[in-house]
N, C-alpha and C. Protein backbone atom coordinates (compact mmCIF):
# COMPACT_ATOMS: atom_id res chain seq x y z
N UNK A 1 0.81 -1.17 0.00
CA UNK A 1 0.00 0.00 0.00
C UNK A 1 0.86 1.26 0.00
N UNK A 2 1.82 1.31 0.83
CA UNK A 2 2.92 2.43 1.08
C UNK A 2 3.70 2.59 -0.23
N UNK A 3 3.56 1.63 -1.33
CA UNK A 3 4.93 1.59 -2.66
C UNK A 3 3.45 2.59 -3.49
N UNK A 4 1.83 2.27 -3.20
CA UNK A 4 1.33 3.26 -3.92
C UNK A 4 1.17 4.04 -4.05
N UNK A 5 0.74 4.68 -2.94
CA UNK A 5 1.01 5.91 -2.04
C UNK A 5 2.28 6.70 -2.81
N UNK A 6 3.64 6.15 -2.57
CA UNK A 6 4.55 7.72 -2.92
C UNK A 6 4.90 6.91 -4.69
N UNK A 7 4.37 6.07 -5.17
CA UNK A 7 4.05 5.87 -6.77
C UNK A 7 3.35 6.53 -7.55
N UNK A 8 2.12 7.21 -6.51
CA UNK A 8 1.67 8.29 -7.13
C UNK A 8 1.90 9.28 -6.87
N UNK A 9 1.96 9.32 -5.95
CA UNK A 9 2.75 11.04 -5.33
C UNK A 9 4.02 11.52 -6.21
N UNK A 10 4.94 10.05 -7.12
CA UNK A 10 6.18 10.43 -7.48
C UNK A 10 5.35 10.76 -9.19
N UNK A 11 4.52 10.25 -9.73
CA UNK A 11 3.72 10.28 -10.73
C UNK A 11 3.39 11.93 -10.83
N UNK A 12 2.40 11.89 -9.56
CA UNK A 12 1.37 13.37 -9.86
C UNK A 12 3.37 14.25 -10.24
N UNK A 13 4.07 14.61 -9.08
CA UNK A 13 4.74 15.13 -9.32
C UNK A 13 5.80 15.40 -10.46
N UNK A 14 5.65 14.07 -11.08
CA UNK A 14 6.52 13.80 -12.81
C UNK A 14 5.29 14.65 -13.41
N UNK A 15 4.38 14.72 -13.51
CA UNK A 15 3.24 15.19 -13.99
C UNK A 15 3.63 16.76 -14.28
N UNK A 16 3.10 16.79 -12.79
CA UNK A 16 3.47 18.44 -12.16
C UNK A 16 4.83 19.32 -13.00
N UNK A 17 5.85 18.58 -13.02
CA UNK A 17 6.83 18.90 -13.85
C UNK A 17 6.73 18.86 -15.75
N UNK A 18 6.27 18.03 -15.92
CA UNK A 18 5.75 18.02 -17.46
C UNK A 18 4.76 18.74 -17.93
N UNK A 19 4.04 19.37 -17.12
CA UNK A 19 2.98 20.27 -17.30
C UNK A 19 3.64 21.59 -17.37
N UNK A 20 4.74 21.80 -16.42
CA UNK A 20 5.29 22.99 -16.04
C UNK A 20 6.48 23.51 -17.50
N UNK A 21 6.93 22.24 -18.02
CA UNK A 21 7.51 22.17 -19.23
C UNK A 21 6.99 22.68 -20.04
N UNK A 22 6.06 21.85 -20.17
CA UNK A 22 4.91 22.44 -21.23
C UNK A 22 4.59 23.90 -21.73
N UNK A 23 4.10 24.14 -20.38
CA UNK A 23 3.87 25.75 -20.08
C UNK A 23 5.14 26.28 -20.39
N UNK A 24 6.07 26.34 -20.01
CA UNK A 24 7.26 27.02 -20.74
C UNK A 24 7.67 27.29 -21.74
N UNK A 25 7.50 26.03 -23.06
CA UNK A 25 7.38 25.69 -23.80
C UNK A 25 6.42 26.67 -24.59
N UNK A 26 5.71 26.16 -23.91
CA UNK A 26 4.38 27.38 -25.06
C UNK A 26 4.87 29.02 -24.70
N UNK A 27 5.18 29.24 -23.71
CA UNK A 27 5.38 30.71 -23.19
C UNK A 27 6.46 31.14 -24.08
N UNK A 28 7.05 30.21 -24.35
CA UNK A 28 8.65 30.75 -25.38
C UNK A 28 8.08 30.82 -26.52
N UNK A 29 7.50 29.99 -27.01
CA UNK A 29 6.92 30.16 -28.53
C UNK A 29 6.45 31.27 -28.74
N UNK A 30 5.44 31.65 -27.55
CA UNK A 30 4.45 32.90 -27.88
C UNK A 30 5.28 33.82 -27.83
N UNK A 31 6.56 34.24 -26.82
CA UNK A 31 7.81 34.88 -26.89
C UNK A 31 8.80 35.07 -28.13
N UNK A 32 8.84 34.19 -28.87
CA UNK A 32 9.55 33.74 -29.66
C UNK A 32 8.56 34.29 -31.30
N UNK A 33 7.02 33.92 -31.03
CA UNK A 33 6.49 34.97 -32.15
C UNK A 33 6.84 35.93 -32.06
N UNK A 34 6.17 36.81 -30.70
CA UNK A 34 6.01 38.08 -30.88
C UNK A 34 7.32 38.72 -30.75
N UNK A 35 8.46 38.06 -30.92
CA UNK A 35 10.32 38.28 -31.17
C UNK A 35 9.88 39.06 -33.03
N UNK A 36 9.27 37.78 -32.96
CA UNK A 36 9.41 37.60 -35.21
C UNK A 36 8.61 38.80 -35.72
N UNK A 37 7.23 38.94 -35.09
CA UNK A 37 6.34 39.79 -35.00
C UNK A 37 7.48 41.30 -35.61
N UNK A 38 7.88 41.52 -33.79
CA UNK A 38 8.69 42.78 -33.41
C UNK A 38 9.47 43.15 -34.68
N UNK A 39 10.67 41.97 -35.24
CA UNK A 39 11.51 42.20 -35.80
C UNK A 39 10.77 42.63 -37.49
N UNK A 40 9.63 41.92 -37.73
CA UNK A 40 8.94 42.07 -39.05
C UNK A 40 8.81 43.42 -38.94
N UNK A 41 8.00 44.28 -38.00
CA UNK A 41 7.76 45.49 -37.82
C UNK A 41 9.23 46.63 -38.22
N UNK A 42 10.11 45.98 -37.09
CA UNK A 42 10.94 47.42 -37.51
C UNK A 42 12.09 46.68 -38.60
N UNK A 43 12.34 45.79 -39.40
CA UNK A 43 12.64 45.94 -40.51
C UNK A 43 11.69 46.81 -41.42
N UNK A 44 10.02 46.90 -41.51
CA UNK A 44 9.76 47.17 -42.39
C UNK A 44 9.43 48.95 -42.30
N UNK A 45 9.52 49.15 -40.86
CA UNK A 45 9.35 50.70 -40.74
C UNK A 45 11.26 50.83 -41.17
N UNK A 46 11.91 50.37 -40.78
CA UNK A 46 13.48 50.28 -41.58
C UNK A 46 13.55 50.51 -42.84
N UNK A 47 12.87 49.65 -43.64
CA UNK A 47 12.78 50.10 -45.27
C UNK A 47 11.85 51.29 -45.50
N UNK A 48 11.05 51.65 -44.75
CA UNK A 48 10.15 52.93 -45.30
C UNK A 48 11.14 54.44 -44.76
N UNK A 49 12.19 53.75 -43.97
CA UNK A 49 12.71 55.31 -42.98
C UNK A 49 14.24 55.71 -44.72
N UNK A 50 14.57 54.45 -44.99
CA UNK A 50 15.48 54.11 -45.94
C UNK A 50 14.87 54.84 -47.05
N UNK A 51 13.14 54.54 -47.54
CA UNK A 51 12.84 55.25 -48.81
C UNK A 51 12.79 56.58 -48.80
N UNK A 52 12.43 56.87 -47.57
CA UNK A 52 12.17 58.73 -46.94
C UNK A 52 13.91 58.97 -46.99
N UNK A 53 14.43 58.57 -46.62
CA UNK A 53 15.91 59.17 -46.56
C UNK A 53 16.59 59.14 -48.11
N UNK A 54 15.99 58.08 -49.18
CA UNK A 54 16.66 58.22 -50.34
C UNK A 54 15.68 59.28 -51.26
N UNK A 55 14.66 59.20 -51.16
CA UNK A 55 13.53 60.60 -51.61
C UNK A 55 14.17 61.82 -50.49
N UNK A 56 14.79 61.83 -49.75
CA UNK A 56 15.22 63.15 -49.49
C UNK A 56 16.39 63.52 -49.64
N UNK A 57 16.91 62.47 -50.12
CA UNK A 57 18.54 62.87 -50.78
C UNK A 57 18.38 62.69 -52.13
N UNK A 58 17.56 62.72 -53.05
CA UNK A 58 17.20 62.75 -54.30
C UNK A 58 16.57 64.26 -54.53
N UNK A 59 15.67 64.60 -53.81
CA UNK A 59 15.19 66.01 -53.74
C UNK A 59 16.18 67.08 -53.47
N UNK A 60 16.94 67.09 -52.39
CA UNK A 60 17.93 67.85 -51.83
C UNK A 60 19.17 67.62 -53.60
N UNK A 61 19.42 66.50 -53.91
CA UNK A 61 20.21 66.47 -54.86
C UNK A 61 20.24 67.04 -56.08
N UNK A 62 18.92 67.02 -56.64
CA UNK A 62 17.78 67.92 -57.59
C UNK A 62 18.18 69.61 -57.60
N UNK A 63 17.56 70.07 -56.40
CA UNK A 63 17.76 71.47 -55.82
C UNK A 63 18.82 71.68 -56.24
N UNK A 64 20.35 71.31 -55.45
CA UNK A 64 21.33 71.79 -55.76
C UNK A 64 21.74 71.49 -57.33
N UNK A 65 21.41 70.68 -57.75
CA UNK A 65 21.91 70.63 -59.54
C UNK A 65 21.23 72.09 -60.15
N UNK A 66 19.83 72.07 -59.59
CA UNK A 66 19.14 73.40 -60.34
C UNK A 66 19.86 74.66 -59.77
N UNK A 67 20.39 74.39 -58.92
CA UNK A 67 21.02 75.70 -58.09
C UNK A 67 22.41 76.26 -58.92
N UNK A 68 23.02 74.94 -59.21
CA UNK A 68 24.30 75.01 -59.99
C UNK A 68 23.63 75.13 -61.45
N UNK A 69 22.79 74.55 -62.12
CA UNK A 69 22.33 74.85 -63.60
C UNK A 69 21.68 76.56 -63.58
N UNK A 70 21.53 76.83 -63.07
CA UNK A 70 20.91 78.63 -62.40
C UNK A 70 22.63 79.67 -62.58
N UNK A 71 23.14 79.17 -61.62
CA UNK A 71 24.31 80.09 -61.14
C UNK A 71 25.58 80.07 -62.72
N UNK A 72 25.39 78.26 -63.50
CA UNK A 72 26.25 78.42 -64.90
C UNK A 72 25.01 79.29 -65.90
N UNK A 73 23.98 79.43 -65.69
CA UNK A 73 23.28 79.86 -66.50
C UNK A 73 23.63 81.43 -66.57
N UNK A 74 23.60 81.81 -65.30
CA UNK A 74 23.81 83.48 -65.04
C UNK A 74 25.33 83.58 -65.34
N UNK A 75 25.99 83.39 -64.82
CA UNK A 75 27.40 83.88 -65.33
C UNK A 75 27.61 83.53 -66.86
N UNK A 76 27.32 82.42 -67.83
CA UNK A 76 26.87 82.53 -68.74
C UNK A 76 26.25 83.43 -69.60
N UNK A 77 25.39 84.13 -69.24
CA UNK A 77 24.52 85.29 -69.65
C UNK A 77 25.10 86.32 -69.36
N UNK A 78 26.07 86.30 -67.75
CA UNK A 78 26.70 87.70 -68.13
C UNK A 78 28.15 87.48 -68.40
N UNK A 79 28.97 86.85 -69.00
CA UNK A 79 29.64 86.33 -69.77
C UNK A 79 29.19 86.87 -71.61
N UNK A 80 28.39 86.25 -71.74
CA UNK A 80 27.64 86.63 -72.96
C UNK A 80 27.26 88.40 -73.23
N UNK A 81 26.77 88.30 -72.44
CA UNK A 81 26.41 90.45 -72.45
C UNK A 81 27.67 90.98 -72.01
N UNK A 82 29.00 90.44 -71.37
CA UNK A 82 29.95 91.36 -71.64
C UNK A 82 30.88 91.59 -72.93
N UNK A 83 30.63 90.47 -73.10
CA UNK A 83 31.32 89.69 -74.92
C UNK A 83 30.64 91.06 -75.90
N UNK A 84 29.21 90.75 -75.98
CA UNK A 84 28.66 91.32 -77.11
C UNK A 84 28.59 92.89 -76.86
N UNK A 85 28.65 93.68 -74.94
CA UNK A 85 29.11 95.03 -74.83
C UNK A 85 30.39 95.55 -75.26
N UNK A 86 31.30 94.58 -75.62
CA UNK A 86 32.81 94.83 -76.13
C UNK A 86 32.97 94.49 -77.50
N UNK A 87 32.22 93.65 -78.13
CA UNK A 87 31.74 93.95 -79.32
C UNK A 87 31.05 94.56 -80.17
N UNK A 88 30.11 95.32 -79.37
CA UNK A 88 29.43 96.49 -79.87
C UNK A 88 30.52 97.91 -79.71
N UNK A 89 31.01 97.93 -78.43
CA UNK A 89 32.23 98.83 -78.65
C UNK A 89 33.01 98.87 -79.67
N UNK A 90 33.71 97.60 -80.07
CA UNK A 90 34.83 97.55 -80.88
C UNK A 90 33.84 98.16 -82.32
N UNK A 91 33.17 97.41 -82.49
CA UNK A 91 31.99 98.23 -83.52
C UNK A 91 31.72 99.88 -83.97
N UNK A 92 31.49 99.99 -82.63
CA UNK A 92 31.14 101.23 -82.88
C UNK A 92 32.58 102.16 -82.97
N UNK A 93 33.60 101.67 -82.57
CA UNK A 93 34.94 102.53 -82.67
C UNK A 93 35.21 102.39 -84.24
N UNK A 94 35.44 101.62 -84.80
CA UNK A 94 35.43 100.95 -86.09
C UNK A 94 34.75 101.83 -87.22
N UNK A 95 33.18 102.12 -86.50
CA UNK A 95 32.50 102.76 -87.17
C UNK A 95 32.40 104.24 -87.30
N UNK A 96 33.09 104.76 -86.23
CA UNK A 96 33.71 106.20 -85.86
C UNK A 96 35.01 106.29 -86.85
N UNK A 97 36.14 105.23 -86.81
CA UNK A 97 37.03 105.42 -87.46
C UNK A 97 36.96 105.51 -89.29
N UNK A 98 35.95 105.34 -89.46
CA UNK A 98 35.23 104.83 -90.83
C UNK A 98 34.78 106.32 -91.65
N UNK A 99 33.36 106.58 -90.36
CA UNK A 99 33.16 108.46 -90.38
C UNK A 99 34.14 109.00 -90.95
N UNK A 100 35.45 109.03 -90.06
CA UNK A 100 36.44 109.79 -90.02
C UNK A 100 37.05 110.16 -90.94
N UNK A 101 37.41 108.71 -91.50
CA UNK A 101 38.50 108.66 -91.85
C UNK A 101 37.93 108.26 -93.97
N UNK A 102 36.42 107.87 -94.13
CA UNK A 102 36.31 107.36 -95.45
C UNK A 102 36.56 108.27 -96.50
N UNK A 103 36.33 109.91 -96.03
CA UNK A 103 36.91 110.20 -97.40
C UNK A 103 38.05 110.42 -97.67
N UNK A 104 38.64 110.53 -96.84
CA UNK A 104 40.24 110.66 -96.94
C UNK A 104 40.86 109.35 -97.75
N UNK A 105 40.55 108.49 -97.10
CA UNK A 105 40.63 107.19 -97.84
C UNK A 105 40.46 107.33 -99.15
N UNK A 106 38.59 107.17 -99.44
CA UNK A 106 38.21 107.30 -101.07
C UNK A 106 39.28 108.34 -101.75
N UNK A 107 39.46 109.83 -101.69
CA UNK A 107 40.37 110.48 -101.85
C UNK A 107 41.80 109.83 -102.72
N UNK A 108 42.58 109.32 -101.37
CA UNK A 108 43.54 108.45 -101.50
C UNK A 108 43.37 107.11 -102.76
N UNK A 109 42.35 106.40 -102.80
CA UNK A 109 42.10 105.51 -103.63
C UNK A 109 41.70 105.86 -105.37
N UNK A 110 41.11 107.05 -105.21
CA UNK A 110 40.72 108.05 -106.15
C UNK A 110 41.92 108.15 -107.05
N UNK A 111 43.03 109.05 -105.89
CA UNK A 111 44.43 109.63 -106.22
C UNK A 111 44.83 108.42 -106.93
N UNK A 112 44.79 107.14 -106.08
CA UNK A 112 46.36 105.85 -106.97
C UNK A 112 45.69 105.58 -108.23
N UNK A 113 44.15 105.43 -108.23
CA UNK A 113 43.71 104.91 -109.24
C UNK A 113 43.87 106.11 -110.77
N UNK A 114 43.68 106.82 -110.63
CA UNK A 114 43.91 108.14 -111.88
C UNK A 114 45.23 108.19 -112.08
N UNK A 115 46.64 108.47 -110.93
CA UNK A 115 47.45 108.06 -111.02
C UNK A 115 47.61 107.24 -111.74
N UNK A 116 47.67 106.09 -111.54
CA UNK A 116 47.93 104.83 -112.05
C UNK A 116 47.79 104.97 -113.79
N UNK A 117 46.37 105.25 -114.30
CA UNK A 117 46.41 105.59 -115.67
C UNK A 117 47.33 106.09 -116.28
């Protein structure tokens, strides 16, 4: 009678322990999802922080190209209008010296050519 007695007592308690396993067991799993869960989450807020950071270094990158296509554009232009203010000068000196100087010239050309006959 006494070998049944702590046969079950040693039973319930193998029990008691396999139950307690158990429970552990499951407690890790559910631990162990909501691990996978967690990590699904901030990888994927990870890739959305990644697309915001490459759309804002694409925008920011944009800007400054237009900033630099702006600044060659203007010195360009005044590059260009100093060119053609020093070519209108040289022009117009040209064209003063021309005033000045065409009949003297014709004159002169007049002279070699009759000469010349």
């Amino acid at each position: 009678m006494w070998s049944f007695i702590i046969t079950d007592t040693i039973g319930s308690d193998f029990m008691d322990i396999i139950s307690e396993i158990l429970e552990t067991d499951r407690l890790a799993d559910e631990k162990i999802k909501k691990a996978h869960e967690k990590q699904a989450e901030f990888e994927e807020k990870t890739q959305s922080e990644i697309q915001l950071c490459k759309q804002d270094a694409k925008e920011r990158i944009e800007s400054y190209r237009q900033k630099i296509q702006q600044r060659s554009k203007s010195e360009s232009d005044g590059l260009i209008a100093k060119i053609n203010k020093e070519e209108q000068e040289k022009i117009a000196k040209i064209d003063e010296l021309y005033n000045n100087k065409h009949k003297k010239w014709e004159k002169a050309i007049y002279e070699k050519v009759i000469a010349s006959e």
